[in-house]
N, C-alpha and C. Protein backbone atom coordinates (compact mmCIF):
# COMPACT_ATOMS: atom_id res chain seq x y z
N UNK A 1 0.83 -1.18 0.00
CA UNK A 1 0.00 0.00 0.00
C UNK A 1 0.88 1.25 0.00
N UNK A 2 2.18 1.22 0.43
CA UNK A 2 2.45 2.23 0.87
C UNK A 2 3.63 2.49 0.18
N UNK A 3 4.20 1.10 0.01
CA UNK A 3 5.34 0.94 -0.80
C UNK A 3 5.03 1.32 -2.63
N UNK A 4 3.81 1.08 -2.82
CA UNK A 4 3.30 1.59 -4.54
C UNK A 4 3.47 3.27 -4.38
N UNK A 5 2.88 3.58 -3.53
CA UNK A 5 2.73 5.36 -3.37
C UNK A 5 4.04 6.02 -3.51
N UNK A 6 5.03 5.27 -2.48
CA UNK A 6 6.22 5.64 -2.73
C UNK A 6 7.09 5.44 -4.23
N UNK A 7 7.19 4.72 -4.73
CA UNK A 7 7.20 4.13 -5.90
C UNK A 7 6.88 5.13 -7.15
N UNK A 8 5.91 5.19 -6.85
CA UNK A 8 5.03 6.31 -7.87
C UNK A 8 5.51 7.47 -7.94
N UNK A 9 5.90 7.89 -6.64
CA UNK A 9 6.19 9.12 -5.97
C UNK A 9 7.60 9.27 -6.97
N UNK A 10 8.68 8.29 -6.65
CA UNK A 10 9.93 8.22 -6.88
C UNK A 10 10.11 7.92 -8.63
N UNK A 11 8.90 7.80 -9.35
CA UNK A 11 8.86 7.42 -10.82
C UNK A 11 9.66 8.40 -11.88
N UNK A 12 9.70 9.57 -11.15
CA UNK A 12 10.30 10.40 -12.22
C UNK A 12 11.57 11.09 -11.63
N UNK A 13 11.93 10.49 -10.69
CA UNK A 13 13.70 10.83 -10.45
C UNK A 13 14.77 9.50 -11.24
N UNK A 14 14.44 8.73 -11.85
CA UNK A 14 15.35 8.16 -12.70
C UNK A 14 15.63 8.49 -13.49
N UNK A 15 17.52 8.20 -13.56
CA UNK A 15 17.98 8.92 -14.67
C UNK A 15 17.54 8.93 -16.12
N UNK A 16 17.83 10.27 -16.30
CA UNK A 16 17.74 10.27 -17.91
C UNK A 16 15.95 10.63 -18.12
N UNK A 17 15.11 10.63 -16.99
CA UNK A 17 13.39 11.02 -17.35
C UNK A 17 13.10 12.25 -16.76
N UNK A 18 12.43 12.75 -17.93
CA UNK A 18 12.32 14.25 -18.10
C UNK A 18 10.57 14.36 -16.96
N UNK A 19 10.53 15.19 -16.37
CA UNK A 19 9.27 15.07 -15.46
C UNK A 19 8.43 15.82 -16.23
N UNK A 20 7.06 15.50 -16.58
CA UNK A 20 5.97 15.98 -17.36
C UNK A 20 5.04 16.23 -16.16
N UNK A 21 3.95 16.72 -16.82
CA UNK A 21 2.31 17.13 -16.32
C UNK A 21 1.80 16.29 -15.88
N UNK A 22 1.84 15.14 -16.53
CA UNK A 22 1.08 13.80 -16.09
C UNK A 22 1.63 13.28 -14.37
N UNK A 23 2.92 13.30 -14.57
CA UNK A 23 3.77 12.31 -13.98
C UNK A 23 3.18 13.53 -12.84
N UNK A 24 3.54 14.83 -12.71
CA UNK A 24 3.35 15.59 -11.24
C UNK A 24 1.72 15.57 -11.00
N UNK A 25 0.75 15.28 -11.93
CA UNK A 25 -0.65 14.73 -11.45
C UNK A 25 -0.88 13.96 -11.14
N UNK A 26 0.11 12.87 -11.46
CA UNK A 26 -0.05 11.77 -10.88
C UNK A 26 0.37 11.74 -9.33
N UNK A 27 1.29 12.34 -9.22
CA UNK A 27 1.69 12.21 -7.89
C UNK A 27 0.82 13.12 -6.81
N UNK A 28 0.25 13.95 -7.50
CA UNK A 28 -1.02 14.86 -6.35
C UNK A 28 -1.91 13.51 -6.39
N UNK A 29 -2.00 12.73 -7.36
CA UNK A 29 -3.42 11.89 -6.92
C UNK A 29 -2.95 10.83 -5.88
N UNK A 30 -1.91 10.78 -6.32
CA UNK A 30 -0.97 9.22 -5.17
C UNK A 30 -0.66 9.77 -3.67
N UNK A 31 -0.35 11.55 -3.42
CA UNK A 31 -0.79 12.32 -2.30
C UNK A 31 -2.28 12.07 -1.98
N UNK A 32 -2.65 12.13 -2.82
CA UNK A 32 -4.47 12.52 -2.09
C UNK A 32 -4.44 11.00 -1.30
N UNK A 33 -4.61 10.18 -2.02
CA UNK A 33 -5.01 8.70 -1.52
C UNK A 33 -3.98 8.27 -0.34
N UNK A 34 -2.81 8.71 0.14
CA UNK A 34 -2.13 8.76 1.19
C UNK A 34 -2.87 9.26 1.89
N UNK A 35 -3.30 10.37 1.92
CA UNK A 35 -4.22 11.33 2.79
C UNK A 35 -5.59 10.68 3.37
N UNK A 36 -5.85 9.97 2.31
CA UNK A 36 -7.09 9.02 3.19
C UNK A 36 -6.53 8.01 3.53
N UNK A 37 -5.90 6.99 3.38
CA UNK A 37 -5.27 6.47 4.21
C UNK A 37 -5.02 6.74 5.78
N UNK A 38 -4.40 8.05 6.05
CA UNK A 38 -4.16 8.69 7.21
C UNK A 38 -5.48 8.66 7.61
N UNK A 39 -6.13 9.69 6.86
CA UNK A 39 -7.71 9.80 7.51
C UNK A 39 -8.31 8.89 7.93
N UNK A 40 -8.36 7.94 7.68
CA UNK A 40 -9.18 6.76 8.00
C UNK A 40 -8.72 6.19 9.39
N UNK A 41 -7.49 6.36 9.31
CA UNK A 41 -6.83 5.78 10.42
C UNK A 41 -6.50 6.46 11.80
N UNK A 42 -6.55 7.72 11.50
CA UNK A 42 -6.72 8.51 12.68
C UNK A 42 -8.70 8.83 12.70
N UNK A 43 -9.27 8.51 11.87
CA UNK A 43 -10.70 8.72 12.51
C UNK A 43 -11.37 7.49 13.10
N UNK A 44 -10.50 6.41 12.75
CA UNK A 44 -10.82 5.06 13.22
C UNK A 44 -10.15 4.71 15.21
N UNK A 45 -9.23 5.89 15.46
CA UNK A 45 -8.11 5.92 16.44
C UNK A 45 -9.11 7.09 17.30
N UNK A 46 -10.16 8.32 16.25
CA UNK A 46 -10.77 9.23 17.64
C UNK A 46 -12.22 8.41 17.56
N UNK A 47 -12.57 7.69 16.55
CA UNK A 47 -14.15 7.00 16.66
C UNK A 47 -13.82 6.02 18.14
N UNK A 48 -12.38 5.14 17.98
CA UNK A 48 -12.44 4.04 19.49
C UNK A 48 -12.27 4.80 20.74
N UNK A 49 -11.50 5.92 20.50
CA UNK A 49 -10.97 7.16 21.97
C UNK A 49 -12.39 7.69 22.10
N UNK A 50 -13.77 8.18 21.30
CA UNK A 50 -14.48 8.34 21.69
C UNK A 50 -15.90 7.45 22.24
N UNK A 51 -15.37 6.71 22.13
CA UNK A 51 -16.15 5.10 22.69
C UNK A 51 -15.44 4.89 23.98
N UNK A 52 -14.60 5.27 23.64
CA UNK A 52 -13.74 4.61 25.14
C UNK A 52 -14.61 5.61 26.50
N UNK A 53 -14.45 6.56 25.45
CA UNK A 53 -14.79 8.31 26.68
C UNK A 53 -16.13 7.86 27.21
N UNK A 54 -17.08 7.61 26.50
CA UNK A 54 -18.50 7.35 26.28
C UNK A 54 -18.71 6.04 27.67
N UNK A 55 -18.19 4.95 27.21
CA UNK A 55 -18.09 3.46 27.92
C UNK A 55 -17.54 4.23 29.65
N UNK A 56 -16.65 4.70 29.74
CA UNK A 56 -16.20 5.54 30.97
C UNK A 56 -16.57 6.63 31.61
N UNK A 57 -17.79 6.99 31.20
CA UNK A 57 -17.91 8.53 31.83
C UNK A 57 -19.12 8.29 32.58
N UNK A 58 -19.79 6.94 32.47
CA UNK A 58 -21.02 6.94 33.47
C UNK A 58 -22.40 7.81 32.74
N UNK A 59 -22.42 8.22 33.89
CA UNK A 59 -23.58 9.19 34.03
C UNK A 59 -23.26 10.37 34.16
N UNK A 60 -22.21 11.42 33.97
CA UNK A 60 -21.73 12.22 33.54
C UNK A 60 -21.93 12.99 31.82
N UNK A 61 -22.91 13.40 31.91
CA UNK A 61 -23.70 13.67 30.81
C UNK A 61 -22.61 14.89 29.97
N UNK A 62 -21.79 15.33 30.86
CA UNK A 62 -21.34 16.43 29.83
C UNK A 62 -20.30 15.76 28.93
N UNK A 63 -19.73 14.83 29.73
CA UNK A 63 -18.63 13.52 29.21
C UNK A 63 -19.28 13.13 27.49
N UNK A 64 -20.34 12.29 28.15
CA UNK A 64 -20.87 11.95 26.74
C UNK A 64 -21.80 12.86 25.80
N UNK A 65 -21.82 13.71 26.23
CA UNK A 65 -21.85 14.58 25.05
C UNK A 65 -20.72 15.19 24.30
N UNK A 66 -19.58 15.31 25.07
CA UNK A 66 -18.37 15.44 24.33
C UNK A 66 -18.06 13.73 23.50
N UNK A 67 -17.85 13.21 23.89
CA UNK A 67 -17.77 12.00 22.95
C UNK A 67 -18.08 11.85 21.51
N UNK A 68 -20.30 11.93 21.60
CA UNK A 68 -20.26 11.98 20.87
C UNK A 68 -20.86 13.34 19.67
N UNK A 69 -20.28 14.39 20.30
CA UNK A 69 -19.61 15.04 19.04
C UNK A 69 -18.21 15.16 18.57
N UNK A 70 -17.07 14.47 19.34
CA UNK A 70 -15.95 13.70 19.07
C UNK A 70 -16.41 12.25 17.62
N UNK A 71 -17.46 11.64 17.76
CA UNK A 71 -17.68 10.51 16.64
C UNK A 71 -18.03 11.61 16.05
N UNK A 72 -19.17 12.32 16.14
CA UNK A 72 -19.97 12.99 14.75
C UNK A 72 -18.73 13.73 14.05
N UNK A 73 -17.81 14.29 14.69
CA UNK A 73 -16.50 14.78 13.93
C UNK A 73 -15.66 14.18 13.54
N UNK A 74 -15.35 12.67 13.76
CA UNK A 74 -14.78 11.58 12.98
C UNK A 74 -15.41 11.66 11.50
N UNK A 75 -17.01 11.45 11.93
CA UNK A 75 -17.36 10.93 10.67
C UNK A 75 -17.90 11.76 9.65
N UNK A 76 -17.74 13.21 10.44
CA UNK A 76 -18.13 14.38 8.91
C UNK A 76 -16.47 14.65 8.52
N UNK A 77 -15.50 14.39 8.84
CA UNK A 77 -14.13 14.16 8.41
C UNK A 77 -13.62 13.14 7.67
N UNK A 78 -14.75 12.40 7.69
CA UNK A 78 -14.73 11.17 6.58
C UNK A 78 -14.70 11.31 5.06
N UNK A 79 -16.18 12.43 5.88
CA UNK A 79 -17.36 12.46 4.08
C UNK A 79 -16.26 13.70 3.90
N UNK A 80 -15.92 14.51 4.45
CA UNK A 80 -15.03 15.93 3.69
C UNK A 80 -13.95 15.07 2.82
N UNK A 81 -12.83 14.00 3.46
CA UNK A 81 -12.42 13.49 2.94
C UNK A 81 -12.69 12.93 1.55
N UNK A 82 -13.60 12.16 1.75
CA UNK A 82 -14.17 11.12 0.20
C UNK A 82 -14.69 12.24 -0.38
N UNK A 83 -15.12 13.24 -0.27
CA UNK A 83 -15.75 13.85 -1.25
C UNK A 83 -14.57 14.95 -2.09
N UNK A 84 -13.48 15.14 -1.10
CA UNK A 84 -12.24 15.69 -1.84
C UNK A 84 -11.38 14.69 -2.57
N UNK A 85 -11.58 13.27 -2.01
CA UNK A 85 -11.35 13.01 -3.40
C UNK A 85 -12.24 12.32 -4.19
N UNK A 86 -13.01 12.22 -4.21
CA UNK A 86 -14.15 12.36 -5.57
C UNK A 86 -13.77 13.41 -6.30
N UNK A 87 -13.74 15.07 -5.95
CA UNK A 87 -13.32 16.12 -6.78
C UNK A 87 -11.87 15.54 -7.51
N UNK A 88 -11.55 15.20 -6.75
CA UNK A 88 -9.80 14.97 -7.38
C UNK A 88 -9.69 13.86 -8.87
N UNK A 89 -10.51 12.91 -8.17
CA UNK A 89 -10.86 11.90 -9.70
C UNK A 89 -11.51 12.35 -10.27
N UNK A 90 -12.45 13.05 -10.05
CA UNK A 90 -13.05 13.70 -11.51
C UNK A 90 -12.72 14.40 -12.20
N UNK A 91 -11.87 15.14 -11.60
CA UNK A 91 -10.63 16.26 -12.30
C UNK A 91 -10.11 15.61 -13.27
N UNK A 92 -9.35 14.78 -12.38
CA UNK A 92 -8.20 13.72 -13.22
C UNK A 92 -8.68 12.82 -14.14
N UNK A 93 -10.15 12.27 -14.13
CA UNK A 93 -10.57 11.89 -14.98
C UNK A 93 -11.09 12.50 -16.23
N UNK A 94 -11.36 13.52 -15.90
CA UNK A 94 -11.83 14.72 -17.45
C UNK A 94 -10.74 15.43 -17.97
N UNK A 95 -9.48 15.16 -17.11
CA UNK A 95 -8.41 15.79 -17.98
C UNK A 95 -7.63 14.33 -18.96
N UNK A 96 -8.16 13.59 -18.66
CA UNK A 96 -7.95 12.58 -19.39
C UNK A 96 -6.73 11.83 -19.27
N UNK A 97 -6.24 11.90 -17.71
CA UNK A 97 -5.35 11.41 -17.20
C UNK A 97 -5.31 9.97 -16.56
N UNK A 98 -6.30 9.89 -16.33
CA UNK A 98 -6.47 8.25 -15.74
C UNK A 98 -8.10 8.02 -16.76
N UNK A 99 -8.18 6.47 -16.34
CA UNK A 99 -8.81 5.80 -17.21
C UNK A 99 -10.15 6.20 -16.87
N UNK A 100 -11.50 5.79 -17.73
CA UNK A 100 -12.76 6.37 -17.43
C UNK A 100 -13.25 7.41 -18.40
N UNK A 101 -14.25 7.51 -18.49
CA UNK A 101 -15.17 8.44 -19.32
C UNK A 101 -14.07 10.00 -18.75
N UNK A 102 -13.75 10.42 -20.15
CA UNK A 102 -13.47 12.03 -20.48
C UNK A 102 -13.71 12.56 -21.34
N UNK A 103 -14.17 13.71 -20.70
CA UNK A 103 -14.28 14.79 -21.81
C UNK A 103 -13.53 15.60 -22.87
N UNK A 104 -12.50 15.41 -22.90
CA UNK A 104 -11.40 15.69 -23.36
C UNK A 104 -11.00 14.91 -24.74
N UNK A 105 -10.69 13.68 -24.19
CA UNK A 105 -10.45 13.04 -25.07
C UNK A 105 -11.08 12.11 -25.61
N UNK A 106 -11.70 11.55 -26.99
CA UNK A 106 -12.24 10.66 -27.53
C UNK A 106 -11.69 9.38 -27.72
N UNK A 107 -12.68 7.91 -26.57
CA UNK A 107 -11.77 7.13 -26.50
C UNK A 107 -12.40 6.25 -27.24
């Protein structure tokens, strides 16, 4: 998973290759998908810390109300996520950079 990103990343420092448009879009898209990666994994790390808070606070009502707007902010950090990159593939897909219906080019 992590080792392709890097990879990708590192595609256009070999000798003798000239770095194009593609190759540095490519690598914002191989950034983005790192980025959810992270995301997922730190909202998966405050969704259990706010379960934990929740499971521990009793009857302490102000507790669990911090909690769970601790989850509800996991999980609208989700959808901001997926939906930035949805923008990002669709970009990249109408510029006719990755595979899929574009507008651009006639396939």
């Amino acid at each position: 998973m992590f080792t392709t990103s890097l990879k990708t990343l590192q595609a256009c420092t070999a000798p003798g290759k000239i770095c194009e448009w593609p190759d540095f879009i490519g690598m914002i898209n191989e950034l983005v998908n790192f980025g959810i990666y992270l995301a997922v994994v730190f909202a998966t790390l405050t969704f259990a810390y706010a379960g934990f808070k929740m499971l521990t606070a009793g009857d302490n009502s102000g507790e669990i109300s911090t909690a769970k707007g601790m989850m509800g902010n996991a999980i609208l950090g989700i959808v901001w996520v997926l939906v930035g990159w949805l923008v990002v593939q669709f970009i990249l897909t109408n510029l006719g950079l990755q595979e899929g219906y574009s507008l651009l080019i006639n396939k």
